[in-house]
PDB file of N, CA and C in Angstrom:
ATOM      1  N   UNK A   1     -69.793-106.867  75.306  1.00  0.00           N
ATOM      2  CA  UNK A   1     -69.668-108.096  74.571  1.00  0.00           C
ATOM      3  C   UNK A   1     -70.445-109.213  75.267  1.00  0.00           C
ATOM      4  N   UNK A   2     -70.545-109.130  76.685  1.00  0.00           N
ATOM      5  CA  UNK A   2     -71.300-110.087  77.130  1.00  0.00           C
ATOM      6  C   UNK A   2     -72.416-110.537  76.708  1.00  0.00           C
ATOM      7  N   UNK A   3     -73.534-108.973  76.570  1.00  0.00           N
ATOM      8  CA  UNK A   3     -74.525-109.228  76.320  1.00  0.00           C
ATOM      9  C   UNK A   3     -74.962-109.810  75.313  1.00  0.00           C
ATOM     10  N   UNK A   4     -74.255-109.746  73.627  1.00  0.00           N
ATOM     11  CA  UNK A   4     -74.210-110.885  72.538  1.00  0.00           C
ATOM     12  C   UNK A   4     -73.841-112.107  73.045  1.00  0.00           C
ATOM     13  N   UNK A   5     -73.116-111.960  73.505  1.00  0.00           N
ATOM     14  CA  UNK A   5     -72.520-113.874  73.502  1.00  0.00           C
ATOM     15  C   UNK A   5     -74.381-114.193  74.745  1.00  0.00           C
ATOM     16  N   UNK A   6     -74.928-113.471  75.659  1.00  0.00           N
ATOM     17  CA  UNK A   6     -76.028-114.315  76.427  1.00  0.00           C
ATOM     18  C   UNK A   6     -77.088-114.287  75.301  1.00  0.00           C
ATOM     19  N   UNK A   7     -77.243-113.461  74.714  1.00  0.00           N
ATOM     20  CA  UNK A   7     -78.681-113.324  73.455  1.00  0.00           C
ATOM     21  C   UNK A   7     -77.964-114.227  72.434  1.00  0.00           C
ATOM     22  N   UNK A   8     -76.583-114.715  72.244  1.00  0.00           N
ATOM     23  CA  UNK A   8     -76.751-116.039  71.069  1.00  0.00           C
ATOM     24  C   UNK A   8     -76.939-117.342  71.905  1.00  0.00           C
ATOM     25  N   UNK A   9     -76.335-117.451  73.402  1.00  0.00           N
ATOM     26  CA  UNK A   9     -76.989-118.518  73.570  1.00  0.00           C
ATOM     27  C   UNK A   9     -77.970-118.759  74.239  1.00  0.00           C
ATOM     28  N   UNK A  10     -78.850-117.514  74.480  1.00  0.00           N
ATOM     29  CA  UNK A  10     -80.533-117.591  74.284  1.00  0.00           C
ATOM     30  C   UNK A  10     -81.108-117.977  72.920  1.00  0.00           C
ATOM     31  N   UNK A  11     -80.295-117.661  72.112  1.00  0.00           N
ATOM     32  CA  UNK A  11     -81.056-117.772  70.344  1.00  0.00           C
ATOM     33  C   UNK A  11     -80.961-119.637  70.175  1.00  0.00           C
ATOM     34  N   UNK A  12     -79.852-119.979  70.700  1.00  0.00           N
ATOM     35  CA  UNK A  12     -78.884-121.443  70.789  1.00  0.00           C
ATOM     36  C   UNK A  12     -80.247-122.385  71.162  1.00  0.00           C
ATOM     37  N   UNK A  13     -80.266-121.559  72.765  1.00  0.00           N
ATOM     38  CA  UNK A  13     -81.200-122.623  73.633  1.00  0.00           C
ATOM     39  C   UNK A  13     -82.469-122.768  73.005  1.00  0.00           C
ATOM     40  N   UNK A  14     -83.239-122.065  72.680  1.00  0.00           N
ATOM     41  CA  UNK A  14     -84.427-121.452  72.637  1.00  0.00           C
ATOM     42  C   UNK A  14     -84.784-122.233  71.001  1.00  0.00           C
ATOM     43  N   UNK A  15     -83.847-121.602  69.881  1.00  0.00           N
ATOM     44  CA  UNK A  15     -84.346-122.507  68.391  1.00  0.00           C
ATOM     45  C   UNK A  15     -83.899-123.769  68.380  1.00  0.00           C
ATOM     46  N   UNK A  16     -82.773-124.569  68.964  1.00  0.00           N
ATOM     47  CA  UNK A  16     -82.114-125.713  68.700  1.00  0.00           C
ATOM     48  C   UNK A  16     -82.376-126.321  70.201  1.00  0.00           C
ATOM     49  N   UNK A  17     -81.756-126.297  71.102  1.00  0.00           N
ATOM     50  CA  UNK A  17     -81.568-127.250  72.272  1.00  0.00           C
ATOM     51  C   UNK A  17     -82.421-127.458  73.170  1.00  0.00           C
ATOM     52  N   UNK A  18     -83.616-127.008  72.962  1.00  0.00           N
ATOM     53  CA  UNK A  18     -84.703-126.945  73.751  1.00  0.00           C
ATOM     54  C   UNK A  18     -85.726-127.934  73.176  1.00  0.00           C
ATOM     55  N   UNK A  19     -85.395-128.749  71.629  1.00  0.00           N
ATOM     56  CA  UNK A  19     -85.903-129.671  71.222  1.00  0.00           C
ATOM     57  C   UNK A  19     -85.796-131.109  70.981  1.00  0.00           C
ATOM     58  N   UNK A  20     -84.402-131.108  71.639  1.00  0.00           N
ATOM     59  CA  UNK A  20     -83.468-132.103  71.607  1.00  0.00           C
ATOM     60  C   UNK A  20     -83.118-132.355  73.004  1.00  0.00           C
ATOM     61  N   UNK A  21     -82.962-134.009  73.015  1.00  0.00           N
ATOM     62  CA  UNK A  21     -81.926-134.436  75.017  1.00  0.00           C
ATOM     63  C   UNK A  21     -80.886-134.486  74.022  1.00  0.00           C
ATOM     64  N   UNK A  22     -79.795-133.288  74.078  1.00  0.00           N
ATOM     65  CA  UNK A  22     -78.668-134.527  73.617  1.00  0.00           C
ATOM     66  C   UNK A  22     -77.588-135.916  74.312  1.00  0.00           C
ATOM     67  N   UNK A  23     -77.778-137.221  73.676  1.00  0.00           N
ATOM     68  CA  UNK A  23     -77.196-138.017  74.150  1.00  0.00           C
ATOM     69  C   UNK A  23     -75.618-138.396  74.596  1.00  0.00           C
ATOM     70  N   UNK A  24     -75.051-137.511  74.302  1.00  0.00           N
ATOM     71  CA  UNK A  24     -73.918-137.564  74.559  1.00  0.00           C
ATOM     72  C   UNK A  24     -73.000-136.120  73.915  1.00  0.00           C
ATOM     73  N   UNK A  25     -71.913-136.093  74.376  1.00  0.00           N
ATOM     74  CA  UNK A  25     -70.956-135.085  73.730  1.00  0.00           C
ATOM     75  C   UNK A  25     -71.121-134.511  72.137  1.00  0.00           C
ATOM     76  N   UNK A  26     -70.551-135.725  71.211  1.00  0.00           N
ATOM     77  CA  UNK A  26     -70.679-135.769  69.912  1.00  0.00           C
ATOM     78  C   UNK A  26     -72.349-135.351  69.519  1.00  0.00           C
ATOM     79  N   UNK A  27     -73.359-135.844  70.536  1.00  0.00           N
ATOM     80  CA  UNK A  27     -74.556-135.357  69.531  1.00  0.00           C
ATOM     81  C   UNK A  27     -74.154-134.021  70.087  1.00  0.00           C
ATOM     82  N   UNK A  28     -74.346-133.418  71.175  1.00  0.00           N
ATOM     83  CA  UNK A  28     -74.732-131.959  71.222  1.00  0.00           C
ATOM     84  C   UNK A  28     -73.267-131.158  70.396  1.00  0.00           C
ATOM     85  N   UNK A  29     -72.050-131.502  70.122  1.00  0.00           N
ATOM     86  CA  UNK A  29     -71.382-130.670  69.241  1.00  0.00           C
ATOM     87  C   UNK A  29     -71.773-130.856  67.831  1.00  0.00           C
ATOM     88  N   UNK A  30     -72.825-131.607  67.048  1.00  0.00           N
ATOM     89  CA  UNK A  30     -73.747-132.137  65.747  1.00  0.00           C
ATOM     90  C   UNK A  30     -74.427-131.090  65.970  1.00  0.00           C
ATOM     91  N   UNK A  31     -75.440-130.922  67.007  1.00  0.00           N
ATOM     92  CA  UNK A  31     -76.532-129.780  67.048  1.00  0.00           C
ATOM     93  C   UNK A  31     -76.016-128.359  67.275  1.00  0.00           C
ATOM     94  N   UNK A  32     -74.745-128.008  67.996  1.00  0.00           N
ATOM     95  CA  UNK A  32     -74.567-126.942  67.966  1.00  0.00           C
ATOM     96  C   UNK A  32     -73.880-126.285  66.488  1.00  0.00           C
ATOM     97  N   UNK A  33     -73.339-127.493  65.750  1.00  0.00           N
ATOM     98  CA  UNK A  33     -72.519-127.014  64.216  1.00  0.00           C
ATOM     99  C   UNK A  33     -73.494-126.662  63.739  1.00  0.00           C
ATOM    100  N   UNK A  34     -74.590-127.636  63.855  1.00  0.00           N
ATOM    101  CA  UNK A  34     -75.417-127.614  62.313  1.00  0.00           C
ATOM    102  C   UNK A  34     -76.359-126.382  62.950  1.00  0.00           C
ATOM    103  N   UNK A  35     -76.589-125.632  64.004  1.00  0.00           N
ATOM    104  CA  UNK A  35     -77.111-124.441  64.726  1.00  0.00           C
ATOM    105  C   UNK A  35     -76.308-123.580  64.190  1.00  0.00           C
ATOM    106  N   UNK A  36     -74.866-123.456  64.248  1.00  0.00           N
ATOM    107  CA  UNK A  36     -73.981-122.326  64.004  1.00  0.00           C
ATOM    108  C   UNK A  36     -74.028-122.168  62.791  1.00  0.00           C
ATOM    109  N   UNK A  37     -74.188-123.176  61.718  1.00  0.00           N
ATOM    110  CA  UNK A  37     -74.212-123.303  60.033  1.00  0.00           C
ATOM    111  C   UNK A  37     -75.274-122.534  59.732  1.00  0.00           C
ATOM    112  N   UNK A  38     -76.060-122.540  60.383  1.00  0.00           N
ATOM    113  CA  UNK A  38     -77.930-122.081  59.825  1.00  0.00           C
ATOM    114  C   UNK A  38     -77.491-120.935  60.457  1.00  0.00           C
ATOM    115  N   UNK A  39     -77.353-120.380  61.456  1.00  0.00           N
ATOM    116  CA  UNK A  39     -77.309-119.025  62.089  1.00  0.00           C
ATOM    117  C   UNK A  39     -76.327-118.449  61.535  1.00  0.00           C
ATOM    118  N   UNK A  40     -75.206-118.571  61.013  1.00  0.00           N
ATOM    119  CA  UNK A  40     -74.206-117.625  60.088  1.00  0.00           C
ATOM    120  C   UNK A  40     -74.626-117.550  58.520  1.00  0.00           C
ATOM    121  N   UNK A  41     -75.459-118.422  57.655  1.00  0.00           N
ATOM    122  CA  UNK A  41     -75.322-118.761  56.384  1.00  0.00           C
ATOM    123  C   UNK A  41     -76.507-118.695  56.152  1.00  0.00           C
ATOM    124  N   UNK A  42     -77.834-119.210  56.653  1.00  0.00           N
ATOM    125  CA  UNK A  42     -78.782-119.571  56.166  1.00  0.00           C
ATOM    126  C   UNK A  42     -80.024-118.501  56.714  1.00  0.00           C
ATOM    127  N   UNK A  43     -79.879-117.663  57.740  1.00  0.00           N
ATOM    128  CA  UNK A  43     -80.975-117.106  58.634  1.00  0.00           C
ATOM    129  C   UNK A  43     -81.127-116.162  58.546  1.00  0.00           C
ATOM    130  N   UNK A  44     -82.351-115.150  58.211  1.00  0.00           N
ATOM    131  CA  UNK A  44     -81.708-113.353  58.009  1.00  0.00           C
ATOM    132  C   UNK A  44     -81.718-112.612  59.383  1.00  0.00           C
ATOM    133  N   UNK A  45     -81.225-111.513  59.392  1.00  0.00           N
ATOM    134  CA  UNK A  45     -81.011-111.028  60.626  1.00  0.00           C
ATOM    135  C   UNK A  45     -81.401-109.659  60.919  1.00  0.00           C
ATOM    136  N   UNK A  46     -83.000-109.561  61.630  1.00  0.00           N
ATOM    137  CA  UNK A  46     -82.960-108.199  61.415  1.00  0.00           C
ATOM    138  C   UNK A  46     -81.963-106.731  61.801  1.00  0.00           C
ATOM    139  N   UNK A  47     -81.169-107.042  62.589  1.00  0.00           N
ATOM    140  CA  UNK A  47     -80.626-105.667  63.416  1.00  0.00           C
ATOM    141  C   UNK A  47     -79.291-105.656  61.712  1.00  0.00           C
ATOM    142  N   UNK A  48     -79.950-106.493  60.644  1.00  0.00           N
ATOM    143  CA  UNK A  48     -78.744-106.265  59.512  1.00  0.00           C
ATOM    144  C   UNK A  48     -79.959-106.205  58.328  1.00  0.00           C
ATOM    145  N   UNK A  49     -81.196-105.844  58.623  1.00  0.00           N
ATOM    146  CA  UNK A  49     -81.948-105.678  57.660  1.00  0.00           C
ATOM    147  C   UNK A  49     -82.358-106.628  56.680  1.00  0.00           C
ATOM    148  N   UNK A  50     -82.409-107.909  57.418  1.00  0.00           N
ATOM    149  CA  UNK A  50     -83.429-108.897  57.204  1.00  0.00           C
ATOM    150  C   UNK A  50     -82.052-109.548  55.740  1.00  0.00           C
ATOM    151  N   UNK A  51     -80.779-109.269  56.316  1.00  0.00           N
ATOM    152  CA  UNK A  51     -80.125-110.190  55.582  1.00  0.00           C
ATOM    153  C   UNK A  51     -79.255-111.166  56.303  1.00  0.00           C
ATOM    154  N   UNK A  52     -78.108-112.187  55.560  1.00  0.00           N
ATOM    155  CA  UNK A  52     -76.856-112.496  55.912  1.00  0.00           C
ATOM    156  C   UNK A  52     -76.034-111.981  56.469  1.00  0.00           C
ATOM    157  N   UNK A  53     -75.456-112.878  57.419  1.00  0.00           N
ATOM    158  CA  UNK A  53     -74.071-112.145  57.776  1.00  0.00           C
ATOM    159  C   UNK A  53     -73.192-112.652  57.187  1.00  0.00           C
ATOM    160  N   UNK A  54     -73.066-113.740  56.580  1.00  0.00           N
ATOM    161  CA  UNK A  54     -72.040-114.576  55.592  1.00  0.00           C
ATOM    162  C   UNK A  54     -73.069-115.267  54.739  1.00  0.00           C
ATOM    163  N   UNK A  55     -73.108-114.223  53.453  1.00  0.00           N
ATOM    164  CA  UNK A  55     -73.872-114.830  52.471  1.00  0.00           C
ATOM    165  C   UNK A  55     -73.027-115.322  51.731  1.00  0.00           C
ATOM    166  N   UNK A  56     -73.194-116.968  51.112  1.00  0.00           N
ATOM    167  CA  UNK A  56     -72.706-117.678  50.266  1.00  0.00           C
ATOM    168  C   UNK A  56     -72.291-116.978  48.503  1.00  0.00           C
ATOM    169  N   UNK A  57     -73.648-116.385  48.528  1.00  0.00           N
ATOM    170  CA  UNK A  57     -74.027-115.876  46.800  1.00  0.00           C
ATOM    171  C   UNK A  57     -74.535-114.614  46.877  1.00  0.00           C
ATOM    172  N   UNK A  58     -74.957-113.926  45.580  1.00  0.00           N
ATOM    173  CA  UNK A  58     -75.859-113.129  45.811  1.00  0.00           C
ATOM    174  C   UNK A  58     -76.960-113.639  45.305  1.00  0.00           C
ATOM    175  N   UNK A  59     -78.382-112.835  46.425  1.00  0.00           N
ATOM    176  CA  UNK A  59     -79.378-113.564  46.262  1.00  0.00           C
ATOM    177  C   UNK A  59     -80.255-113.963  44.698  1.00  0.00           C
ATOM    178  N   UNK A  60     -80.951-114.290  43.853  1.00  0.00           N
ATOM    179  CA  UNK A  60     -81.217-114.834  42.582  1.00  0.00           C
ATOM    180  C   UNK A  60     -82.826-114.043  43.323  1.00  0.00           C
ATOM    181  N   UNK A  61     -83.063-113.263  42.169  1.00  0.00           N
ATOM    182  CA  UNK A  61     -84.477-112.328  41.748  1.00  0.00           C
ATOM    183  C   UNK A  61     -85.614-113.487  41.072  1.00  0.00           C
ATOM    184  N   UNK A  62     -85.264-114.167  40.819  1.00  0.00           N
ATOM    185  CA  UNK A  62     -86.476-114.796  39.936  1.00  0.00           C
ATOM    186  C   UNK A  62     -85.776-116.631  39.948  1.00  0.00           C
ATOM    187  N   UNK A  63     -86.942-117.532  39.870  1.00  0.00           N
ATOM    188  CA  UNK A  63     -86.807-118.402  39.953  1.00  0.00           C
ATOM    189  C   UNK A  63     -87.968-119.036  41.429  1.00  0.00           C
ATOM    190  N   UNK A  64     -88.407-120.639  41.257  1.00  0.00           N
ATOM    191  CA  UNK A  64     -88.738-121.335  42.213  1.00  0.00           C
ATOM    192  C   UNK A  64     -88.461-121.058  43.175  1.00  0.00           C
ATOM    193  N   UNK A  65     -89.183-120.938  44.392  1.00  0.00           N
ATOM    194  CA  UNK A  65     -88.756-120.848  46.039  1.00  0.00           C
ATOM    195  C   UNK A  65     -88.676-121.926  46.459  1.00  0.00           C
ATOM    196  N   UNK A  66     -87.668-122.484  47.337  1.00  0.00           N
ATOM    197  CA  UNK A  66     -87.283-124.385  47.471  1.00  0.00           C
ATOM    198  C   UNK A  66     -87.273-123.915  49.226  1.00  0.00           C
ATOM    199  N   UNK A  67     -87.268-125.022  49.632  1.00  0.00           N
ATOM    200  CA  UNK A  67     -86.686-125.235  51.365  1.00  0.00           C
ATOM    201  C   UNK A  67     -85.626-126.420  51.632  1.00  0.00           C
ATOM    202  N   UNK A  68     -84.924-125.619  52.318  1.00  0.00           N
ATOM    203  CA  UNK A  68     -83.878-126.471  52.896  1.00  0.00           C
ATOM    204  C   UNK A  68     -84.206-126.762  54.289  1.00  0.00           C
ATOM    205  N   UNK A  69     -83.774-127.749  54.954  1.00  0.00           N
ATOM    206  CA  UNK A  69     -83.936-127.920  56.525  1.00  0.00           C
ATOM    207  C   UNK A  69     -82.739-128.490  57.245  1.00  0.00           C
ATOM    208  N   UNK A  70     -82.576-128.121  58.067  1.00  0.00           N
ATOM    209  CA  UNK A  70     -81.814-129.022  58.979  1.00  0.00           C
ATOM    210  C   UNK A  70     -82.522-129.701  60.045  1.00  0.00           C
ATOM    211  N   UNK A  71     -81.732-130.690  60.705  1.00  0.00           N
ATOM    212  CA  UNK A  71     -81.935-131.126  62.606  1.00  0.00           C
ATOM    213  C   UNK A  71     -83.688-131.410  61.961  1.00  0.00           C
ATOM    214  N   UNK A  72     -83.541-132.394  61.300  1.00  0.00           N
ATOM    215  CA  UNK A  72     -84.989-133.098  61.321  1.00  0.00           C
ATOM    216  C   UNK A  72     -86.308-132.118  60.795  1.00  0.00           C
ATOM    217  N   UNK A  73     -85.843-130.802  59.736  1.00  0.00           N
ATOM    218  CA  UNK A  73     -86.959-129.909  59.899  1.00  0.00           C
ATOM    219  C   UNK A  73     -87.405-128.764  60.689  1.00  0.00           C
ATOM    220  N   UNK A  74     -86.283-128.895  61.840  1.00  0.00           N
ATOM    221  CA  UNK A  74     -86.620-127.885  62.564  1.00  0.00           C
ATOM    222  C   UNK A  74     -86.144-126.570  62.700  1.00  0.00           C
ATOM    223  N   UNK A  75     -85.065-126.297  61.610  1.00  0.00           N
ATOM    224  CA  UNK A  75     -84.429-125.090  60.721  1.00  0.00           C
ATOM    225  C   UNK A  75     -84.936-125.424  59.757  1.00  0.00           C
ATOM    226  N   UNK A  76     -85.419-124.343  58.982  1.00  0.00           N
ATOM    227  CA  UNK A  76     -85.619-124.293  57.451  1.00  0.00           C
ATOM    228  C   UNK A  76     -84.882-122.887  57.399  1.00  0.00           C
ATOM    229  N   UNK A  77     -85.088-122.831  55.822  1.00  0.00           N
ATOM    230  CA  UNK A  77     -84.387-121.614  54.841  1.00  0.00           C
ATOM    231  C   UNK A  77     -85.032-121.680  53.850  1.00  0.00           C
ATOM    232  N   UNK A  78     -85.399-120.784  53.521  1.00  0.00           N
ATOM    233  CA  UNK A  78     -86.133-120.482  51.899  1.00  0.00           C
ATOM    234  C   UNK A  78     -84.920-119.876  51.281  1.00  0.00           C
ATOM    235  N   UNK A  79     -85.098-120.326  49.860  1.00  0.00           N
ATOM    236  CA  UNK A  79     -84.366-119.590  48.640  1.00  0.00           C
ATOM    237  C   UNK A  79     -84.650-120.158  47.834  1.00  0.00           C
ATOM    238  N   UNK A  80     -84.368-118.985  46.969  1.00  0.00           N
ATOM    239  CA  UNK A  80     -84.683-119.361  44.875  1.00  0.00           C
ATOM    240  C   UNK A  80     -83.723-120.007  44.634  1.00  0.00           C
ATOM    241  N   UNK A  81     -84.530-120.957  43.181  1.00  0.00           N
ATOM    242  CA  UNK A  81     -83.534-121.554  42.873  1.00  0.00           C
ATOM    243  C   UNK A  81     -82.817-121.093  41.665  1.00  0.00           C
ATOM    244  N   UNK A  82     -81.559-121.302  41.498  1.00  0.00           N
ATOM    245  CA  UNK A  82     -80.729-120.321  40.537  1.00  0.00           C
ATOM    246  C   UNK A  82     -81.153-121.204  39.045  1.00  0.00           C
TER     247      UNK A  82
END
């Protein structure tokens, strides 16, 4: 179990906190939610075959491709729009 919990907060450091000083407490628990939100909901995962681990919906076949972002742009997510 160790070794997940050091490779998520290599994934942590490395996409989110390595772009940011955070200024205090409250910002860095802001950057780590809105990190944990995108990494459970929004991100695919290959060792799950390039899907969700908590998908909201099922995915929509046809339609516009939109972007979402978080943390200033520096998460995105693609998806169709329903």
């Amino acid at each position: 179990m160790n070794a997940h919990i050091e490779r998520w907060v290599k994934s942590l450091k490395v996409e989110c906190l390595d772009h940011f000083i955070p200024v205090g407490g409250k910002h860095l628990d802001y950057l780590i939610d809105e990190y944990v939100e995108h990494y459970h909901h929004e991100r695919p995962h290959q060792g799950l075959g390039n899907k969700l681990i908590m998908p909201t919906s099922p995915p929509a076949v046809a339609g516009k491709i939109c972007c979402d972002t978080r943390l200033g742009g520096l998460l995105r997510h693609y998806h169709r729009a329903a």
